[in-house]
C-alpha atoms as a PDB file:
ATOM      1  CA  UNK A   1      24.507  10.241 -55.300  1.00  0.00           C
ATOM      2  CA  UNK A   2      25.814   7.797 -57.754  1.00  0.00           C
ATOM      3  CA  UNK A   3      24.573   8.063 -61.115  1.00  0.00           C
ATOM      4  CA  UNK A   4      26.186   5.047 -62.732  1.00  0.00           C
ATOM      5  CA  UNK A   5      23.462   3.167 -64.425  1.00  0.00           C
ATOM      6  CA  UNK A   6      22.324  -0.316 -63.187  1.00  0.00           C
ATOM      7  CA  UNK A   7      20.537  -2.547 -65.350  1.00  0.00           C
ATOM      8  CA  UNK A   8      20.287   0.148 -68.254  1.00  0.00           C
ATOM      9  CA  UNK A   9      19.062   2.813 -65.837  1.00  0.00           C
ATOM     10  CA  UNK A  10      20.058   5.707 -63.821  1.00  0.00           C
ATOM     11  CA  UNK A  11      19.474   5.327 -59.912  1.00  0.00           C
ATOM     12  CA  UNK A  12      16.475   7.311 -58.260  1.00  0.00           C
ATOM     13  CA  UNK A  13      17.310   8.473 -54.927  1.00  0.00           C
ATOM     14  CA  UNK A  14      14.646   6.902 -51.759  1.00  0.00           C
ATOM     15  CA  UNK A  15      12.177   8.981 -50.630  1.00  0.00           C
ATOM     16  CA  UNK A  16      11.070   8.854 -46.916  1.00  0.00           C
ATOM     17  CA  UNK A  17       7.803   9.803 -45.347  1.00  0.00           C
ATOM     18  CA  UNK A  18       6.615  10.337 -41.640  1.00  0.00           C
ATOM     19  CA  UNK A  19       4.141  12.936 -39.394  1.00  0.00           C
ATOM     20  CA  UNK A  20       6.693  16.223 -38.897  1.00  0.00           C
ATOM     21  CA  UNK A  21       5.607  15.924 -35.033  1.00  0.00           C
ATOM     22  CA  UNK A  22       4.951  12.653 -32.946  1.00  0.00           C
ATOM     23  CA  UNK A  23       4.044  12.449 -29.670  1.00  0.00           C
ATOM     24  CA  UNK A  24       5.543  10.548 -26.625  1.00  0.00           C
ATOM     25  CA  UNK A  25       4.311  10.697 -22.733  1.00  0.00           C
ATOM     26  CA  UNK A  26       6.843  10.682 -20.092  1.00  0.00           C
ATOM     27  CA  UNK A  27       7.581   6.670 -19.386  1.00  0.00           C
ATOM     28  CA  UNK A  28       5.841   5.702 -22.839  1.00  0.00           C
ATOM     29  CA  UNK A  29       7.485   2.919 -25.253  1.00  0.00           C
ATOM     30  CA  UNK A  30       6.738   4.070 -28.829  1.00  0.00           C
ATOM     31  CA  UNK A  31       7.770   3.262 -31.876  1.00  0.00           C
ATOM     32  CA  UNK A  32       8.269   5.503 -35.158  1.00  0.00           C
ATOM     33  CA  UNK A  33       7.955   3.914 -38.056  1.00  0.00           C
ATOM     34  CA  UNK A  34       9.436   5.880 -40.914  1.00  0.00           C
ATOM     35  CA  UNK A  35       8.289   4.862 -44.594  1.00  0.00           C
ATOM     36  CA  UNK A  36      11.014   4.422 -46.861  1.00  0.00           C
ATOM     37  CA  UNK A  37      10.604   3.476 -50.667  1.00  0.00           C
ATOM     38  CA  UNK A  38      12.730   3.423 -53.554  1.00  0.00           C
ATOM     39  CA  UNK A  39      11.334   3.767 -57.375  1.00  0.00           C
ATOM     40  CA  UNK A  40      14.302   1.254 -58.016  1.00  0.00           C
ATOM     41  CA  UNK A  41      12.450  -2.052 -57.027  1.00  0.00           C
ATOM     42  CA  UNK A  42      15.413  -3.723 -57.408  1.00  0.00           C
ATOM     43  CA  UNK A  43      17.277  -2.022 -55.111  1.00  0.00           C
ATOM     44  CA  UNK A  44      17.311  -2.537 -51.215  1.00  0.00           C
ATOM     45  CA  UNK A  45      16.617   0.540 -48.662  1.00  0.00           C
ATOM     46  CA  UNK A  46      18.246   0.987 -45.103  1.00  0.00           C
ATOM     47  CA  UNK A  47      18.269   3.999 -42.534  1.00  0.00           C
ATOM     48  CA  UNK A  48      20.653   4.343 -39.817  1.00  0.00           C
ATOM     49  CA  UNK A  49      21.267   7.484 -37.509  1.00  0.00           C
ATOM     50  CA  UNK A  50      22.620  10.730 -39.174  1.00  0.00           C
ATOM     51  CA  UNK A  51      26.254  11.815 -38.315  1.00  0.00           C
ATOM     52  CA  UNK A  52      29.008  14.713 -38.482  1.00  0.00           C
ATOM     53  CA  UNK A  53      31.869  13.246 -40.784  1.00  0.00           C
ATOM     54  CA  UNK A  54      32.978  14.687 -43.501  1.00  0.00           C
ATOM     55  CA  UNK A  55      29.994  15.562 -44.320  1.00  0.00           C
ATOM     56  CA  UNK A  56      27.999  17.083 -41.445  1.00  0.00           C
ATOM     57  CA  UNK A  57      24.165  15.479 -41.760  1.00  0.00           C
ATOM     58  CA  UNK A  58      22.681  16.955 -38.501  1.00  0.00           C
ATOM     59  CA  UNK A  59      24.855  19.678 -37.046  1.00  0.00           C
ATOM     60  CA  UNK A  60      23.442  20.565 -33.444  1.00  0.00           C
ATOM     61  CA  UNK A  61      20.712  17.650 -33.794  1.00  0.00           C
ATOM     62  CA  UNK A  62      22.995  14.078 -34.203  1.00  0.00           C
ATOM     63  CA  UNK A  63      21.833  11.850 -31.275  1.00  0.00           C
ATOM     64  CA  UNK A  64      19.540  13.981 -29.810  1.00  0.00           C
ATOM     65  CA  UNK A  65      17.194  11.216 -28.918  1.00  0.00           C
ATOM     66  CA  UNK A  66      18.937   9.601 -25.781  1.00  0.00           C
ATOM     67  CA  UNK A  67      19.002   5.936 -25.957  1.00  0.00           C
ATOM     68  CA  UNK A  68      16.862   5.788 -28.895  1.00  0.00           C
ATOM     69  CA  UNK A  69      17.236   2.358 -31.286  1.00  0.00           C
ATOM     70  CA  UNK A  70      16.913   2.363 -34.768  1.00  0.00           C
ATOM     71  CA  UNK A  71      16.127  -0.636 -36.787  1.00  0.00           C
ATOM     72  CA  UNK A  72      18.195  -0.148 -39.983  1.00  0.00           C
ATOM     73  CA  UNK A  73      15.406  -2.252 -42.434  1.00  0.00           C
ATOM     74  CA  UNK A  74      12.393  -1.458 -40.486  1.00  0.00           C
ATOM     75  CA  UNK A  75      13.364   2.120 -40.013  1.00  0.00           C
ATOM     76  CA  UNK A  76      12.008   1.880 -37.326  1.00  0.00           C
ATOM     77  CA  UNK A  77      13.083   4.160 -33.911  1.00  0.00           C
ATOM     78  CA  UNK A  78      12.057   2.863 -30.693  1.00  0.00           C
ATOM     79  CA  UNK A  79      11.979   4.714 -27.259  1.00  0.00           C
ATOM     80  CA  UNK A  80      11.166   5.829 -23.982  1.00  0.00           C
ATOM     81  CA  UNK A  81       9.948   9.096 -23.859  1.00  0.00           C
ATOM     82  CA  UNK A  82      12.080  11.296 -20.943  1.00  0.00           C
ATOM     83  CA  UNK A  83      11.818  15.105 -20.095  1.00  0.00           C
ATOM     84  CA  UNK A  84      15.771  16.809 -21.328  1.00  0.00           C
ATOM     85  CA  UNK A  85      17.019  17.339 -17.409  1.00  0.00           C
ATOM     86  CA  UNK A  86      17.352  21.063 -18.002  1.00  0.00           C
ATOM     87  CA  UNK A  87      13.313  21.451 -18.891  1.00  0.00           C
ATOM     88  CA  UNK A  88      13.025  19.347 -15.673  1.00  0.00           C
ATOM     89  CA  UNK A  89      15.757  21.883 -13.658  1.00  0.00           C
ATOM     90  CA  UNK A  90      14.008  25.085 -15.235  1.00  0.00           C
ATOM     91  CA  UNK A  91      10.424  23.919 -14.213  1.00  0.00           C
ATOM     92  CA  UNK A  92       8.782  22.737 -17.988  1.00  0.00           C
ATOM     93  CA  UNK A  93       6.602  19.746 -18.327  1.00  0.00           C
ATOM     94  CA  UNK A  94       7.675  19.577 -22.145  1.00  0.00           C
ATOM     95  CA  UNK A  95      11.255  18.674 -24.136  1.00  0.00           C
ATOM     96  CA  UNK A  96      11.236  18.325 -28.009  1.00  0.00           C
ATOM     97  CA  UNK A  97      13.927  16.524 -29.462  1.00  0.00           C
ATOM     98  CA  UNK A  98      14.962  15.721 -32.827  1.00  0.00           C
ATOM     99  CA  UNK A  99      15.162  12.697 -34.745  1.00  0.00           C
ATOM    100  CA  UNK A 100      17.927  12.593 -37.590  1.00  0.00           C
ATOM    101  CA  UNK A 101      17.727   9.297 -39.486  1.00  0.00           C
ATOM    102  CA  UNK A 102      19.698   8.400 -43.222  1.00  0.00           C
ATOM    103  CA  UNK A 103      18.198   6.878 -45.792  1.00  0.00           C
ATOM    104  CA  UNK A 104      20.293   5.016 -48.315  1.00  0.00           C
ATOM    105  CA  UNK A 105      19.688   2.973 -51.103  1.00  0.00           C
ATOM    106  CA  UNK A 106      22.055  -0.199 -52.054  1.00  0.00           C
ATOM    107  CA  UNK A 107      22.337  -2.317 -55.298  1.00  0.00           C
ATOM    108  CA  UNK A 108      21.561  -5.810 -53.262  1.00  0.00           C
ATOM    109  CA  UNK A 109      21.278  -6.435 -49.357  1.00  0.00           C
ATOM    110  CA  UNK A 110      25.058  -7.367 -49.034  1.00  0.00           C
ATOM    111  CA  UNK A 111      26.400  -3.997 -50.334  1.00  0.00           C
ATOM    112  CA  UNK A 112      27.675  -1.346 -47.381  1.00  0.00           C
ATOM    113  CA  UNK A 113      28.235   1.269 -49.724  1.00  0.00           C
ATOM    114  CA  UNK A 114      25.274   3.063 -50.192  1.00  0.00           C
ATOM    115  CA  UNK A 115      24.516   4.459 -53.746  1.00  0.00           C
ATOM    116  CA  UNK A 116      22.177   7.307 -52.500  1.00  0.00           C
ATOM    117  CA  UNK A 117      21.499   9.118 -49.160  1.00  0.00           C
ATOM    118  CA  UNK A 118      18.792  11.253 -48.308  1.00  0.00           C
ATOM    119  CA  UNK A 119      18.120  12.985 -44.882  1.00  0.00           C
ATOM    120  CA  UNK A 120      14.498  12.620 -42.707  1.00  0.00           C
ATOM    121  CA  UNK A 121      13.952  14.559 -39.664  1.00  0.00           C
ATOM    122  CA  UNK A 122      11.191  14.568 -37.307  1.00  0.00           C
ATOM    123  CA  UNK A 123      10.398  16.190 -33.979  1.00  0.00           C
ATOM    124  CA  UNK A 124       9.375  14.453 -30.938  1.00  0.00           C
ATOM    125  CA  UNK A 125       7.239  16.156 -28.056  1.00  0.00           C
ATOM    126  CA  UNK A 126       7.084  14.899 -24.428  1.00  0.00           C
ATOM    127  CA  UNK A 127       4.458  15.355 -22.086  1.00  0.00           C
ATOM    128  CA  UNK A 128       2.541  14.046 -18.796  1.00  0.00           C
ATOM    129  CA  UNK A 129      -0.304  12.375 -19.723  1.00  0.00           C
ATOM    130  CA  UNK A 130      -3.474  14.113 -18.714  1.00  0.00           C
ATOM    131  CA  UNK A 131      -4.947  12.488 -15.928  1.00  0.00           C
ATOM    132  CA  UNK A 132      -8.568  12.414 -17.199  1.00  0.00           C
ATOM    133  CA  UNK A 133      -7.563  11.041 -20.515  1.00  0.00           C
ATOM    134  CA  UNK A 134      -7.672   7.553 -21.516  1.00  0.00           C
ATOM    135  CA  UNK A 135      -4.993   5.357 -20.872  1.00  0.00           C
ATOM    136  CA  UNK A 136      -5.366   4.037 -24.172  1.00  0.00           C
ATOM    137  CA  UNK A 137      -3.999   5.890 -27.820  1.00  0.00           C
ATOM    138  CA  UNK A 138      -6.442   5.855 -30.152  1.00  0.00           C
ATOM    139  CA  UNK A 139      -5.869   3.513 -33.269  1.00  0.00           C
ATOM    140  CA  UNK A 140      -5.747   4.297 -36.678  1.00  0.00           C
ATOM    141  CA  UNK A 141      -6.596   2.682 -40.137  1.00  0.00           C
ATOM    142  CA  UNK A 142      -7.448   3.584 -43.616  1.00  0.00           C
ATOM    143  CA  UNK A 143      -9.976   1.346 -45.595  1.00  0.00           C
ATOM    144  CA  UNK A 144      -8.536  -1.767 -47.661  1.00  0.00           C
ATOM    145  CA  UNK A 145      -4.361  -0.097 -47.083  1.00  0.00           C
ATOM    146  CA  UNK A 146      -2.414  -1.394 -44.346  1.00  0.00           C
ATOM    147  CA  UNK A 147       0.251   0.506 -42.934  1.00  0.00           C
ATOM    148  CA  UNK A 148       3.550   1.233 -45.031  1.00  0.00           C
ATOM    149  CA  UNK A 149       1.378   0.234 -48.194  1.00  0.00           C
ATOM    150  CA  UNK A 150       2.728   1.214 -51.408  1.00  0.00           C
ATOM    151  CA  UNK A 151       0.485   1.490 -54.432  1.00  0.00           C
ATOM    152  CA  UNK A 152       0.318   2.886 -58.443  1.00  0.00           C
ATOM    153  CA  UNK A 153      -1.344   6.213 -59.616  1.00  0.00           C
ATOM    154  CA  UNK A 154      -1.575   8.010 -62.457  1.00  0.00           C
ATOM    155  CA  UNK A 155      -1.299  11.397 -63.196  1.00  0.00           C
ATOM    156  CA  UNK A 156      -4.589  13.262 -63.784  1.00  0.00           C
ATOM    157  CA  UNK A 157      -6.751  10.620 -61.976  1.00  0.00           C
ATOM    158  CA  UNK A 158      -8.083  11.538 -58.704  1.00  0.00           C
ATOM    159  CA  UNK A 159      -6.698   9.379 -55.582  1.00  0.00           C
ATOM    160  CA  UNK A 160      -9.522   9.225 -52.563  1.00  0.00           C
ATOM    161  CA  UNK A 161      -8.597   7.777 -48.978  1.00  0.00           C
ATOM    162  CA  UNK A 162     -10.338   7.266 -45.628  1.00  0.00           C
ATOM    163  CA  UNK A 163      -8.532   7.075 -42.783  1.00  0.00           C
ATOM    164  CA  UNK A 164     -10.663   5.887 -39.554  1.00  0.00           C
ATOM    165  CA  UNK A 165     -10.072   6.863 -36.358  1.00  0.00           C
ATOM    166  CA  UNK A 166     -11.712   4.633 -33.260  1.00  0.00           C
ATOM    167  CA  UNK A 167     -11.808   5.161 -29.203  1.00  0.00           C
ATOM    168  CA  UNK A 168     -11.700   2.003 -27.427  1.00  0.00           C
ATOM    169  CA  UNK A 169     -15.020   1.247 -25.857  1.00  0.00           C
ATOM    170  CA  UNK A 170     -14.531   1.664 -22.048  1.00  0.00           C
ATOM    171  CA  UNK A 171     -12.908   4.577 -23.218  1.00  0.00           C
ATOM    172  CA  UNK A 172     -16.040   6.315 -24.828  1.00  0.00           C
ATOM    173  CA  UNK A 173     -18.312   4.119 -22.484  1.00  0.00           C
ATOM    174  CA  UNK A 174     -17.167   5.368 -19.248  1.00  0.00           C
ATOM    175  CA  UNK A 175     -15.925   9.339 -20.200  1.00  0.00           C
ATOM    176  CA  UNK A 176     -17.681   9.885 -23.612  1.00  0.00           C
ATOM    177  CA  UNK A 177     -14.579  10.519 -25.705  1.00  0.00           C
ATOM    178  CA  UNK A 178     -14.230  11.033 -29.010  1.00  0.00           C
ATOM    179  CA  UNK A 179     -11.811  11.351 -32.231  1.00  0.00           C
ATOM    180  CA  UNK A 180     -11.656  15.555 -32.870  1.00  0.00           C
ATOM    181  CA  UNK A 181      -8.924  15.545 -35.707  1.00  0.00           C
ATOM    182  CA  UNK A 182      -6.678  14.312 -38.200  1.00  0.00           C
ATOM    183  CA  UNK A 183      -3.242  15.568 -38.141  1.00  0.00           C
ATOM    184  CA  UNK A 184      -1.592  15.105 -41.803  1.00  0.00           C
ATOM    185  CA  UNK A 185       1.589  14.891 -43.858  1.00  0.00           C
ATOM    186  CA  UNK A 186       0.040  15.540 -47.563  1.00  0.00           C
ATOM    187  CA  UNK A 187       1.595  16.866 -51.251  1.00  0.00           C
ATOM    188  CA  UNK A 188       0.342  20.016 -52.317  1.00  0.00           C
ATOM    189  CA  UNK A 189      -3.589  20.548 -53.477  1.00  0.00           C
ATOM    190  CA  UNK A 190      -4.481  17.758 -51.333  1.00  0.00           C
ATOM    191  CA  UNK A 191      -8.395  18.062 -50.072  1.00  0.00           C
ATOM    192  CA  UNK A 192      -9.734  17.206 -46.908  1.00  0.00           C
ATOM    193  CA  UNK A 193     -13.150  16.831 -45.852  1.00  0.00           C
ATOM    194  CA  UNK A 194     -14.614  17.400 -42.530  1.00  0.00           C
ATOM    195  CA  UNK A 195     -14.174  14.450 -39.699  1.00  0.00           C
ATOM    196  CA  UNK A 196     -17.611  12.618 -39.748  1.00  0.00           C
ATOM    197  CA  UNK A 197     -18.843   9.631 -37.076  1.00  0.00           C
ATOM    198  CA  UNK A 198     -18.641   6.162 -39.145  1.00  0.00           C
ATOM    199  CA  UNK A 199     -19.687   3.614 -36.307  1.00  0.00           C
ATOM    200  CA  UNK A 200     -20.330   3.856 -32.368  1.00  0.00           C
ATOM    201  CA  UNK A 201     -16.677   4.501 -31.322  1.00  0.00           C
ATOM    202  CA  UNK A 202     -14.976   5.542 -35.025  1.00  0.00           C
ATOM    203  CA  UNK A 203     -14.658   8.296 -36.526  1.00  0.00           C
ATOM    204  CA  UNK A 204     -13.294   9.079 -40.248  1.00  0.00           C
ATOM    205  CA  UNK A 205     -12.182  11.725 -42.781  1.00  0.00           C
ATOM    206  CA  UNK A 206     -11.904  11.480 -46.499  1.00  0.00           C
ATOM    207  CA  UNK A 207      -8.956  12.561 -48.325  1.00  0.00           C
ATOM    208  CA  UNK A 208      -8.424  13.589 -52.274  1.00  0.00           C
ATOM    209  CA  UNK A 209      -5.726  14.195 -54.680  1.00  0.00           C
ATOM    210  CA  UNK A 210      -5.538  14.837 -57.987  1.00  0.00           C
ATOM    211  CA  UNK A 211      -1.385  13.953 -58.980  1.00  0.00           C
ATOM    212  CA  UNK A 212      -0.083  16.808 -61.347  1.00  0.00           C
ATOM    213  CA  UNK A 213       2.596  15.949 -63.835  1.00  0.00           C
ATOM    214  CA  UNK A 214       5.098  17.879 -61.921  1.00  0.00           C
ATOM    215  CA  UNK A 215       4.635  14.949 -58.683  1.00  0.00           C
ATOM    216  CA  UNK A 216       5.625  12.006 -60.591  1.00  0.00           C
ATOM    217  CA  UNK A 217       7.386   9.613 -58.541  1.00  0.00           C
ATOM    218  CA  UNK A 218       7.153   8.151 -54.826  1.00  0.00           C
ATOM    219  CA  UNK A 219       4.841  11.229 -53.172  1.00  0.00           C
ATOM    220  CA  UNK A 220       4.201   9.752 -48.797  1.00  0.00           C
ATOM    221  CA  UNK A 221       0.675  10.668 -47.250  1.00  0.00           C
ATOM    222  CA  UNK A 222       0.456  10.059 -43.618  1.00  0.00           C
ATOM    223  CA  UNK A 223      -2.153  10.767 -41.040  1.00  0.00           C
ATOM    224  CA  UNK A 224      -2.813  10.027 -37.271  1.00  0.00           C
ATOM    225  CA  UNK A 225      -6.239  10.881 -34.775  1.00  0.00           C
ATOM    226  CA  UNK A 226      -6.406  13.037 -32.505  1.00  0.00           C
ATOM    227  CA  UNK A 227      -8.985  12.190 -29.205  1.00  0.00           C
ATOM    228  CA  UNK A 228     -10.557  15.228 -27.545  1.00  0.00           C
ATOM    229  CA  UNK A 229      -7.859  15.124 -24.547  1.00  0.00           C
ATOM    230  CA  UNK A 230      -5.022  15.974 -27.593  1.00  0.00           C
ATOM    231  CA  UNK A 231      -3.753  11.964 -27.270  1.00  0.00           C
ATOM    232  CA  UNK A 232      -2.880  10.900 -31.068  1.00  0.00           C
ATOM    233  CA  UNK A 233      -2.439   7.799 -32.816  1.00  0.00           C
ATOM    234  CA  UNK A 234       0.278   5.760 -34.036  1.00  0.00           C
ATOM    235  CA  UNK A 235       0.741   7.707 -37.619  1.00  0.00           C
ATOM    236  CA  UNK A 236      -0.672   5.362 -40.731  1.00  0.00           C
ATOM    237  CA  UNK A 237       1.614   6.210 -44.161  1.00  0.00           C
ATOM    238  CA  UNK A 238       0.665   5.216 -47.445  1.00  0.00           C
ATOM    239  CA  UNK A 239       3.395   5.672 -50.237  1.00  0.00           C
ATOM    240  CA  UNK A 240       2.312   6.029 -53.317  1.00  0.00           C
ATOM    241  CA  UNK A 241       3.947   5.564 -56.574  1.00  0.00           C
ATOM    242  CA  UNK A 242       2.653   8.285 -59.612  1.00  0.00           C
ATOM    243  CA  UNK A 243       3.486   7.379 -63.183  1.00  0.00           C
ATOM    244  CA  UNK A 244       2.369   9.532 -66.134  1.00  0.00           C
END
């Protein structure tokens, strides 16, 4: 990390945020988007694929996502989820792999020498899709915050969110599913309340958070629903940025 001051101050590192687990079926085009923020507003963020150089970012899990793209500003990995051939040759229905992205911090968006870098890794899970499940994901949304928001706190004040979960009609019309779960990414003493039905095909749970001193700075919440036959949602991240 380099600590030489710009404009009177000292840098602050980026801080990423994603779901520890997503979920891919065999065949399916996803995309991961990672949230990446930097306290330094100023200051422009990229993420590119962790390496072994000098300094060895990933050890045994550098690449492991075959033919995976990575959108260095987005940070955004797309792919096509694929069973690892030996699961196939030993009989599994399953692989996990894991996803080793950089993220680096640069004084303006011409620089290539990064003044920061900070590791994220995720795991990704592939699967048939069940045959009675819907063909669509469920979507996900939380009330007046888009995706990859970033918003002000303060300290001592208690933060409440909602994220919605919704079945597409013919989904719930023709095999009565529904949204059973939120799977979260949270900082510590986080609450969450129980999932409750909202409208005919949403459901939603409420979310609250009370920022201690000691979690001033950029703290990521993320969240994605979960339908009865396990299928989840893209994830929806929020970052959000605690002062005292």
């Amino acid at each position: 990390m380099d600590l030489t001051p710009i404009s009177g101050k000292i840098n602050s590192s980026p801080v990423s945020g994603s779901l520890p687990i997503i979920q891919f079926f065999v065949n399916e085009l996803r995309v991961i988007q990672i949230l990446a923020s930097d306290w330094d507003s100023d200051q422009v963020v990229r993420c590119r694929w962790s390496y072994q150089s000098s300094t060895d970012e990933c050890g045994s899990a550098c690449f492991d996502l075959p033919n995976a793209s990575l959108s260095p500003i987005d940070c955004a990995v797309t792919w096509t989820g694929v069973l690892r051939s030996a699961d196939v040759a030993n009989g599994l229905n399953q692989s996990t792999y894991v996803v080793s992205v950089t993220v680096e911090d640069f004084v303006n968006a011409s620089s290539t020498t990064p003044l920061s870098s900070v590791p994220h890794q995720l795991l990704v899970q592939v699967s048939y899709q069940s045959v009675n499940a819907c063909a669509s994901r469920p979507s996900i949304g939380s009330f007046l915050l888009r995706n990859q928001a970033c918003f002000a706190w303060s300290v001592g004040s208690t933060l409440v969110l909602t994220f919605y979960g919704s079945i597409l009609p013919y989904c719930y019309n023709n095999d009565n599913h529904s949204i059973v779960a939120f799977v979260s990414s949270t900082p510590l003493n986080v609450q969450k309340g129980n999932i409750y039905r909202s409208s005919n095909y949403t459901w939603a749970v409420t979310i609250s958070w009370t920022p201690t001193s000691d979690q001033v700075g950029l703290v990521p919440i993320c969240a994605a629903a979960v339908d009865d036959y396990g299928q989840a949602s893209d994830q929806n991240c929020v970052m959000i940025a605690v002062g005292a």
